[in-house]
PDB file of N, CA and C in Angstrom:
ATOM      1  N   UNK A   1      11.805  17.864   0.074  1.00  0.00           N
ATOM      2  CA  UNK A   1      10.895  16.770  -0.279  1.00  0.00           C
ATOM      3  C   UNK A   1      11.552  15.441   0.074  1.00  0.00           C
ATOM      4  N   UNK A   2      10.596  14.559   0.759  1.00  0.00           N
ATOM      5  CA  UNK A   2      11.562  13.260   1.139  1.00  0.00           C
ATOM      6  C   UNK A   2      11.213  12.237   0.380  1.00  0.00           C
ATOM      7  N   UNK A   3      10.754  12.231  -0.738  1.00  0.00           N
ATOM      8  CA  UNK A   3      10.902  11.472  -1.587  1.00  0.00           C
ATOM      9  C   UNK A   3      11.085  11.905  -3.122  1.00  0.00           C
ATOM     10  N   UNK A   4      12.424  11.133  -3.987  1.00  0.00           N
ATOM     11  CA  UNK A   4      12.334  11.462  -4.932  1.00  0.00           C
ATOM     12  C   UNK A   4      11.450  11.656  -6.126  1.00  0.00           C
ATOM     13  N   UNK A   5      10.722  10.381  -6.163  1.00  0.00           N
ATOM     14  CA  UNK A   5       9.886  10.130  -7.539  1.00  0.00           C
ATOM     15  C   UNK A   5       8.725   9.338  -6.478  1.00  0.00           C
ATOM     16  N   UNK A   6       7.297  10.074  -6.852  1.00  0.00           N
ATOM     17  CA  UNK A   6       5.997   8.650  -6.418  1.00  0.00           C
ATOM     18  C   UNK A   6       5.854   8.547  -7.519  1.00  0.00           C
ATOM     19  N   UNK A   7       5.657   7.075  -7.863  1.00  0.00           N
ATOM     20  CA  UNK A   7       4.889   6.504  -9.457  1.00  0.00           C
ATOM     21  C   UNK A   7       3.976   5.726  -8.603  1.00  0.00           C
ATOM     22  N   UNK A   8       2.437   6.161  -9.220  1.00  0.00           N
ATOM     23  CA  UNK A   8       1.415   5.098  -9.246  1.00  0.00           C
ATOM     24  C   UNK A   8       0.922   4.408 -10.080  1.00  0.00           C
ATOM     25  N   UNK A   9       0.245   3.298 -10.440  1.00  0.00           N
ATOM     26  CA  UNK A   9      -0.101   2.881 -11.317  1.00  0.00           C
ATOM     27  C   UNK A   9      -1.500   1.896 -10.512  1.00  0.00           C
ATOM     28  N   UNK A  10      -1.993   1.619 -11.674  1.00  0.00           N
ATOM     29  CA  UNK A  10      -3.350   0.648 -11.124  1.00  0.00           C
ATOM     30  C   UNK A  10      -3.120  -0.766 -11.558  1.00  0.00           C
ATOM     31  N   UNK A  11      -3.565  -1.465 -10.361  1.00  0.00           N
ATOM     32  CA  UNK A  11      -2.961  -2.995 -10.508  1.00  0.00           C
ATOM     33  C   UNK A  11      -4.874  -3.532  -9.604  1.00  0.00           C
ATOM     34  N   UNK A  12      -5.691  -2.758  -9.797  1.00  0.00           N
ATOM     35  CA  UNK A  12      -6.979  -2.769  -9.347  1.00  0.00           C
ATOM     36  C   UNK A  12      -6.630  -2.186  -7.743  1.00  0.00           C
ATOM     37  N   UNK A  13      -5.769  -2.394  -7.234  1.00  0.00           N
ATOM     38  CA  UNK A  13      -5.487  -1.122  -6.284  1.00  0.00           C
ATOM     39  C   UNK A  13      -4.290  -0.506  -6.861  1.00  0.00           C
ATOM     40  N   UNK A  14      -4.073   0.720  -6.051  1.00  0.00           N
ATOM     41  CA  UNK A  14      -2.905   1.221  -6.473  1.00  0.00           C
ATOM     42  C   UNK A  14      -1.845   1.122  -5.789  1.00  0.00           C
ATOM     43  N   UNK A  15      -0.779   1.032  -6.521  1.00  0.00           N
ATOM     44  CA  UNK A  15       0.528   0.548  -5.231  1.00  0.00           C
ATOM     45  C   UNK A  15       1.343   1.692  -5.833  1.00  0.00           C
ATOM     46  N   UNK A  16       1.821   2.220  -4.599  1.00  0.00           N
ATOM     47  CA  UNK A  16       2.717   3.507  -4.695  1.00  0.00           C
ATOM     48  C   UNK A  16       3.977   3.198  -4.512  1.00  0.00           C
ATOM     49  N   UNK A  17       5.032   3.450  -4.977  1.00  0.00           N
ATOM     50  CA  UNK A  17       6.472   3.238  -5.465  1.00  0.00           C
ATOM     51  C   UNK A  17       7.192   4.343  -4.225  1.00  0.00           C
ATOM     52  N   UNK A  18       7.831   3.921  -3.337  1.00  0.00           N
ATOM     53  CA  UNK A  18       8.483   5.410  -2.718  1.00  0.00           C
ATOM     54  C   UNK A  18       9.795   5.295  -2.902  1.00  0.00           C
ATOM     55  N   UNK A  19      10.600   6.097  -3.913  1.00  0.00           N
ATOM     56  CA  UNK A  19      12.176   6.617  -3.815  1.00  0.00           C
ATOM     57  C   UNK A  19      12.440   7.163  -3.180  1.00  0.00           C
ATOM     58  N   UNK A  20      13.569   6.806  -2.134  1.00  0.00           N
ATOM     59  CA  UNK A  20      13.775   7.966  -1.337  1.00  0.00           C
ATOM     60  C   UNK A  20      15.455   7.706  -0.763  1.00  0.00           C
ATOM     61  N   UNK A  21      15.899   8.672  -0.026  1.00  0.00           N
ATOM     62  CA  UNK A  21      17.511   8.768   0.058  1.00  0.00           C
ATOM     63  C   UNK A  21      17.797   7.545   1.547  1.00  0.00           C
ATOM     64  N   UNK A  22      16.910   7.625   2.211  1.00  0.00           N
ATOM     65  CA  UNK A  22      16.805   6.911   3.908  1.00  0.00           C
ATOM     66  C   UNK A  22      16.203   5.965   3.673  1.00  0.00           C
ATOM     67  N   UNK A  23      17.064   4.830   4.157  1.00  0.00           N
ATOM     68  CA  UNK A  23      16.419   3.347   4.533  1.00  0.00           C
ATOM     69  C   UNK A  23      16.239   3.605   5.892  1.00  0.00           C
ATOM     70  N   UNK A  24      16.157   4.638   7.048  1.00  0.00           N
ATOM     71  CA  UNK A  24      15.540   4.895   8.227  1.00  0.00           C
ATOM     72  C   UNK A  24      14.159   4.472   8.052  1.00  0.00           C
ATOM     73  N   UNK A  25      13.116   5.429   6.745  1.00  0.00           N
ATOM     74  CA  UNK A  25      12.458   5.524   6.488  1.00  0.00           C
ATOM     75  C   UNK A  25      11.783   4.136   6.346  1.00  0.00           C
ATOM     76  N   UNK A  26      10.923   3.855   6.695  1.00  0.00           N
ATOM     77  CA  UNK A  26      10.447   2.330   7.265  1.00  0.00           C
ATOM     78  C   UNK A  26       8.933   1.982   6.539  1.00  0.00           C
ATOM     79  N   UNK A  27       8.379   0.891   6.649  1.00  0.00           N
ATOM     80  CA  UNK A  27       7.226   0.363   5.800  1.00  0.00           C
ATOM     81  C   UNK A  27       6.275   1.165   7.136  1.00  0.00           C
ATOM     82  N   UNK A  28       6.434   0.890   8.140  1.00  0.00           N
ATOM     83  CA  UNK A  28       5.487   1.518   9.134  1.00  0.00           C
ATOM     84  C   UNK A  28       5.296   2.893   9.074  1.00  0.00           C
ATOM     85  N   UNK A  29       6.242   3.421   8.929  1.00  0.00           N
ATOM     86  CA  UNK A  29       6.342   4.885   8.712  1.00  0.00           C
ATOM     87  C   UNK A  29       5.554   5.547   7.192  1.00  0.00           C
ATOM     88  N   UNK A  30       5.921   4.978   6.070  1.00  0.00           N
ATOM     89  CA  UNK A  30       5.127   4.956   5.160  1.00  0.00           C
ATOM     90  C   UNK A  30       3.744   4.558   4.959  1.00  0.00           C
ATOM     91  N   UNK A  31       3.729   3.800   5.831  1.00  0.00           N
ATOM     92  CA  UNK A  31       1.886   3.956   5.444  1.00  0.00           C
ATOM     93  C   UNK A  31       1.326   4.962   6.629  1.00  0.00           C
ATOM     94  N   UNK A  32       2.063   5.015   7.324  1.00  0.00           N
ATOM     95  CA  UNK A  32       1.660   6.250   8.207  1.00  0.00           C
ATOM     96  C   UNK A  32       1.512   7.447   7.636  1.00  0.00           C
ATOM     97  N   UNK A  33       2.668   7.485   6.385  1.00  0.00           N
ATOM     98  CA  UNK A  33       2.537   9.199   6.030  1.00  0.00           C
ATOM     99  C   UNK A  33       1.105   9.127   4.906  1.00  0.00           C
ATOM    100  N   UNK A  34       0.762   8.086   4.309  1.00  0.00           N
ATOM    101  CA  UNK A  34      -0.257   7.610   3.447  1.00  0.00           C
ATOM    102  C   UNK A  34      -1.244   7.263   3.992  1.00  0.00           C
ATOM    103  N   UNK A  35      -2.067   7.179   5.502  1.00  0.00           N
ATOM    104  CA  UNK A  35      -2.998   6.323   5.748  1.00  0.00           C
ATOM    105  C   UNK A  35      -4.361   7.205   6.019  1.00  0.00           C
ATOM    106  N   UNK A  36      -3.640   8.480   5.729  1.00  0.00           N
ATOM    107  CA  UNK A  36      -5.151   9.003   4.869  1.00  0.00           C
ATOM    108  C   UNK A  36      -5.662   9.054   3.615  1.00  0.00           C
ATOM    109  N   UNK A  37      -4.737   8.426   2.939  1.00  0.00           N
ATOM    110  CA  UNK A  37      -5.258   8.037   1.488  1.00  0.00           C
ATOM    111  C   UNK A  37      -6.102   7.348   1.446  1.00  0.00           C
ATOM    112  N   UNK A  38      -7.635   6.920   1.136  1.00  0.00           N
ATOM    113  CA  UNK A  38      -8.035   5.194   1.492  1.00  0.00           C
ATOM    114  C   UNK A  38      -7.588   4.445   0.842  1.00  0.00           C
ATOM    115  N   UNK A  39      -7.368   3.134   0.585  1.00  0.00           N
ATOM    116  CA  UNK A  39      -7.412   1.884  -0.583  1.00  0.00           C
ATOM    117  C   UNK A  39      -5.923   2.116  -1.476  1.00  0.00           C
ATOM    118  N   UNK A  40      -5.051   3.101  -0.639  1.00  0.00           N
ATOM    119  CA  UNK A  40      -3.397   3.600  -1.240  1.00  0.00           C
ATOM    120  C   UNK A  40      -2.616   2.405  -0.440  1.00  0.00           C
ATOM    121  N   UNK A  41      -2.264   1.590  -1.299  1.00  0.00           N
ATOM    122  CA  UNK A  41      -0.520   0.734  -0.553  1.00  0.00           C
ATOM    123  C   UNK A  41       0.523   1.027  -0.843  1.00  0.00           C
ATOM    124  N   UNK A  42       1.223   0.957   0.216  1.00  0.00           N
ATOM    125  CA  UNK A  42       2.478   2.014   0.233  1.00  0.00           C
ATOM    126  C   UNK A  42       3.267   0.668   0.140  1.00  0.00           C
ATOM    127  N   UNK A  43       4.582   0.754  -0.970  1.00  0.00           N
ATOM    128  CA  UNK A  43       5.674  -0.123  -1.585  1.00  0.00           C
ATOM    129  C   UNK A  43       6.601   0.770  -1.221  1.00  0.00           C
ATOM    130  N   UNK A  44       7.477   0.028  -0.891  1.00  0.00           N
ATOM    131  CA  UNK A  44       8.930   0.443  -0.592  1.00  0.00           C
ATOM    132  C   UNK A  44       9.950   0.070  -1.781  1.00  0.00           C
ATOM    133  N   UNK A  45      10.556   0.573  -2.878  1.00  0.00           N
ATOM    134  CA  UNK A  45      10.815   0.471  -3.930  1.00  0.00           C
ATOM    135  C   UNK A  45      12.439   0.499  -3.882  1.00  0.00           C
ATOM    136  N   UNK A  46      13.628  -0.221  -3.198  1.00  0.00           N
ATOM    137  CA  UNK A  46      14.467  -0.252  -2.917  1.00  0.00           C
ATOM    138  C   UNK A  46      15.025  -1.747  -3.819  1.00  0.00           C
ATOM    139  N   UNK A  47      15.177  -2.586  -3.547  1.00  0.00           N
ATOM    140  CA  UNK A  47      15.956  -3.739  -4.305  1.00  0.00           C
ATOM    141  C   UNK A  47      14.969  -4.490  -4.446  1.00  0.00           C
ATOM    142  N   UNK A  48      13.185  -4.471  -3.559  1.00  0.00           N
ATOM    143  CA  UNK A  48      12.767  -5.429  -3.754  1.00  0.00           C
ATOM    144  C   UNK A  48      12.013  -5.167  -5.022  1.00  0.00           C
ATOM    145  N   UNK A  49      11.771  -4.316  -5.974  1.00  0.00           N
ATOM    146  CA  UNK A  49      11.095  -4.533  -6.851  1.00  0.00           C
ATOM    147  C   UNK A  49       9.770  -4.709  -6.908  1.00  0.00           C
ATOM    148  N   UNK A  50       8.975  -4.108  -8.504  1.00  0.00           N
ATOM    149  CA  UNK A  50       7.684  -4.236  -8.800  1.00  0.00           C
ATOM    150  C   UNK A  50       6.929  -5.755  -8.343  1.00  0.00           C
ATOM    151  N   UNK A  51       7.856  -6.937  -8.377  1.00  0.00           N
ATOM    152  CA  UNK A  51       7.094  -8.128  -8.342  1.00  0.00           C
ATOM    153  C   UNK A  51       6.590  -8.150  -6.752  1.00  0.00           C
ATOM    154  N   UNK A  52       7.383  -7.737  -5.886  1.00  0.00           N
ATOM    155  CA  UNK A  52       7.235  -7.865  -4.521  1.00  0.00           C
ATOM    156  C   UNK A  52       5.674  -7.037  -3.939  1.00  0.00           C
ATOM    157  N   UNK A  53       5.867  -6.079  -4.256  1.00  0.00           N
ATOM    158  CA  UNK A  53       5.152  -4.709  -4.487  1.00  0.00           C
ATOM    159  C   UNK A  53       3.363  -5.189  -5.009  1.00  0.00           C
ATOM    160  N   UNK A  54       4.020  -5.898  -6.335  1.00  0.00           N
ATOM    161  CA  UNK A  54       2.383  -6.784  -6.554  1.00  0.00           C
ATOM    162  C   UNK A  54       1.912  -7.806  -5.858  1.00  0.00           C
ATOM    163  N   UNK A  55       2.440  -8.342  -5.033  1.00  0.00           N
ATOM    164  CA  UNK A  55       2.680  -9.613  -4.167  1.00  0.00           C
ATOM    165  C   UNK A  55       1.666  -8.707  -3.085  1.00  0.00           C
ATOM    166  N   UNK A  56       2.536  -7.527  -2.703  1.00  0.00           N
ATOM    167  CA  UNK A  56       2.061  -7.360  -1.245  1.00  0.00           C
ATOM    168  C   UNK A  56       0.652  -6.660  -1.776  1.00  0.00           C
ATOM    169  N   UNK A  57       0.545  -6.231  -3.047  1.00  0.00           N
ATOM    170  CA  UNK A  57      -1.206  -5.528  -2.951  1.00  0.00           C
ATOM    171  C   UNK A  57      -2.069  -6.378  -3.259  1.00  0.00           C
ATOM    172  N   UNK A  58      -1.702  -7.293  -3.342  1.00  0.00           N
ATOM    173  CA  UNK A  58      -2.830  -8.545  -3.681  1.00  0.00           C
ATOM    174  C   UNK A  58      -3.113  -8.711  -2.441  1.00  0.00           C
ATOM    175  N   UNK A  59      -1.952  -9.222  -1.785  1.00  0.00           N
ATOM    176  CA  UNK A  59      -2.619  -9.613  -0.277  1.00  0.00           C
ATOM    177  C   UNK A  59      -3.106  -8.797   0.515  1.00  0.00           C
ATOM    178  N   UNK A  60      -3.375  -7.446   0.923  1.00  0.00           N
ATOM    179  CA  UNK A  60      -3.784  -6.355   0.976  1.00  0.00           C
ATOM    180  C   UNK A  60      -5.133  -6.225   1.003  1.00  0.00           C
ATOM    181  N   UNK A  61      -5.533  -6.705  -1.086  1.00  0.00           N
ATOM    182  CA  UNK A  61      -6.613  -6.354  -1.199  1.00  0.00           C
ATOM    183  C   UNK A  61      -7.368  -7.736  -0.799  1.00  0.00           C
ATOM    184  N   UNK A  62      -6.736  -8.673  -0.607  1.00  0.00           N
ATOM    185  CA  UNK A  62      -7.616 -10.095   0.132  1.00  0.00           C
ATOM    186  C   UNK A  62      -8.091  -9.434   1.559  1.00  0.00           C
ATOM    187  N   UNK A  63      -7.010  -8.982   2.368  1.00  0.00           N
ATOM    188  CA  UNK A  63      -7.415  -8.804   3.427  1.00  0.00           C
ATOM    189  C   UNK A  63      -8.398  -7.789   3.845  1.00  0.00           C
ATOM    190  N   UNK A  64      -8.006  -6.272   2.747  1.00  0.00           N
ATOM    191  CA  UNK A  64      -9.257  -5.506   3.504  1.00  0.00           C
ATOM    192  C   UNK A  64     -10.769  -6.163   2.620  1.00  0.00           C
ATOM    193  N   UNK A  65     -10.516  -7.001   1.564  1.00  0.00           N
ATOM    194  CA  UNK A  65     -11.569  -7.316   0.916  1.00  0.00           C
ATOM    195  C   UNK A  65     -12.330  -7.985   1.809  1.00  0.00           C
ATOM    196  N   UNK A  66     -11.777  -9.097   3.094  1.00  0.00           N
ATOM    197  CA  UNK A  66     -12.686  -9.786   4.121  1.00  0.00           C
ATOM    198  C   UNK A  66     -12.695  -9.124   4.738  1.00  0.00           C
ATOM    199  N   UNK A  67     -12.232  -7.747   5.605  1.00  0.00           N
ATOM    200  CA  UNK A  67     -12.729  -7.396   6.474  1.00  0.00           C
ATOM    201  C   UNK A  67     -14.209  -6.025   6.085  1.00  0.00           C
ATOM    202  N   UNK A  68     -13.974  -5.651   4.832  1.00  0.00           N
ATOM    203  CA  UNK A  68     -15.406  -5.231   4.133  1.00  0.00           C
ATOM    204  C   UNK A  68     -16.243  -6.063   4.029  1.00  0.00           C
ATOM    205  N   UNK A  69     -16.722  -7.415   3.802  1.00  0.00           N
ATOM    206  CA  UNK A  69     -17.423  -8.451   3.532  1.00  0.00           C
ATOM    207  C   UNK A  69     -18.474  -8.900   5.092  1.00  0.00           C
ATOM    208  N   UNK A  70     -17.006  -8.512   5.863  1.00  0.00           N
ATOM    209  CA  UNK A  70     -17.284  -8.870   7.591  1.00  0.00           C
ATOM    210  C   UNK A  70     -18.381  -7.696   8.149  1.00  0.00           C
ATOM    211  N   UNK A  71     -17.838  -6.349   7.330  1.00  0.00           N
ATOM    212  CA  UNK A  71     -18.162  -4.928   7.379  1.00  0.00           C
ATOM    213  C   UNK A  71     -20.080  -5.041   7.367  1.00  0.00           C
ATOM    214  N   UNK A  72     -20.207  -5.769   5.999  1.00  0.00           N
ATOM    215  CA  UNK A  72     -21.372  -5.954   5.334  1.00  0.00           C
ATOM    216  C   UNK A  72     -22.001  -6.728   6.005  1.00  0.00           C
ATOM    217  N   UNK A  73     -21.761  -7.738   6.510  1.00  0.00           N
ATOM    218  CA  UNK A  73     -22.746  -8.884   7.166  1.00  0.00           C
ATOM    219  C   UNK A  73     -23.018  -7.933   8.236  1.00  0.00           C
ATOM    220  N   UNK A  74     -22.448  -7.636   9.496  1.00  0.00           N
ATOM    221  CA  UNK A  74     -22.576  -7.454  10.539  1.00  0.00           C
ATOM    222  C   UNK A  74     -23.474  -6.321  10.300  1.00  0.00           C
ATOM    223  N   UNK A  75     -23.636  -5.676   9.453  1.00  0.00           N
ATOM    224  CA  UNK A  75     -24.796  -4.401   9.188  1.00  0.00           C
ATOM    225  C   UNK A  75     -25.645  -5.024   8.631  1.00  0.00           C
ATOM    226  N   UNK A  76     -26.067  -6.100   7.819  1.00  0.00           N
ATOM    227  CA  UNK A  76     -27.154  -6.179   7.671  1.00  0.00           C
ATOM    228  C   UNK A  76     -27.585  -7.796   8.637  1.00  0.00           C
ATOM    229  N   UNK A  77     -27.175  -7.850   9.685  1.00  0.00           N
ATOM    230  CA  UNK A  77     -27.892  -8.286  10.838  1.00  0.00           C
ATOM    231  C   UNK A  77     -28.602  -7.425  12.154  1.00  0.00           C
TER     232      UNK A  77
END
């Protein structure tokens, strides 16, 4: 198993915590192994911590939140 512990929790999305033994193991690579999850953000849980982690799913959910919004207009034109 290549990761020790997933903790999720709900922060109105969910941000997933990955422990793991390899800093090889990369932010690109992680949402790769996750990007069939939908609406899952993948945190890298190494020194930067929960605050970082909430930082990045906020901005996340700004961004896919406009590109759903964009989603919506363009279908109902």
């Amino acid at each position: 198993m290549l990761f020790d512990k997933v903790i999720t929790f709900d922060v109105t999305h969910v941000c997933v915590f990955l422990m793991f033994d390899s800093l090889l193991f990369t932010m690109w690579e992680a949402k790769r192994a996750f990007h069939h999850k939908a609406g899952v953000l993948t945190c890298i849980f190494l020194q930067i911590g929960p605050k970082f982690c909430l930082q990045r799913a906020s901005q996340q959910k700004k961004y896919w939140g406009s590109k759903i919004d964009q989603a919506r207009h363009s279908n109902e034109n």
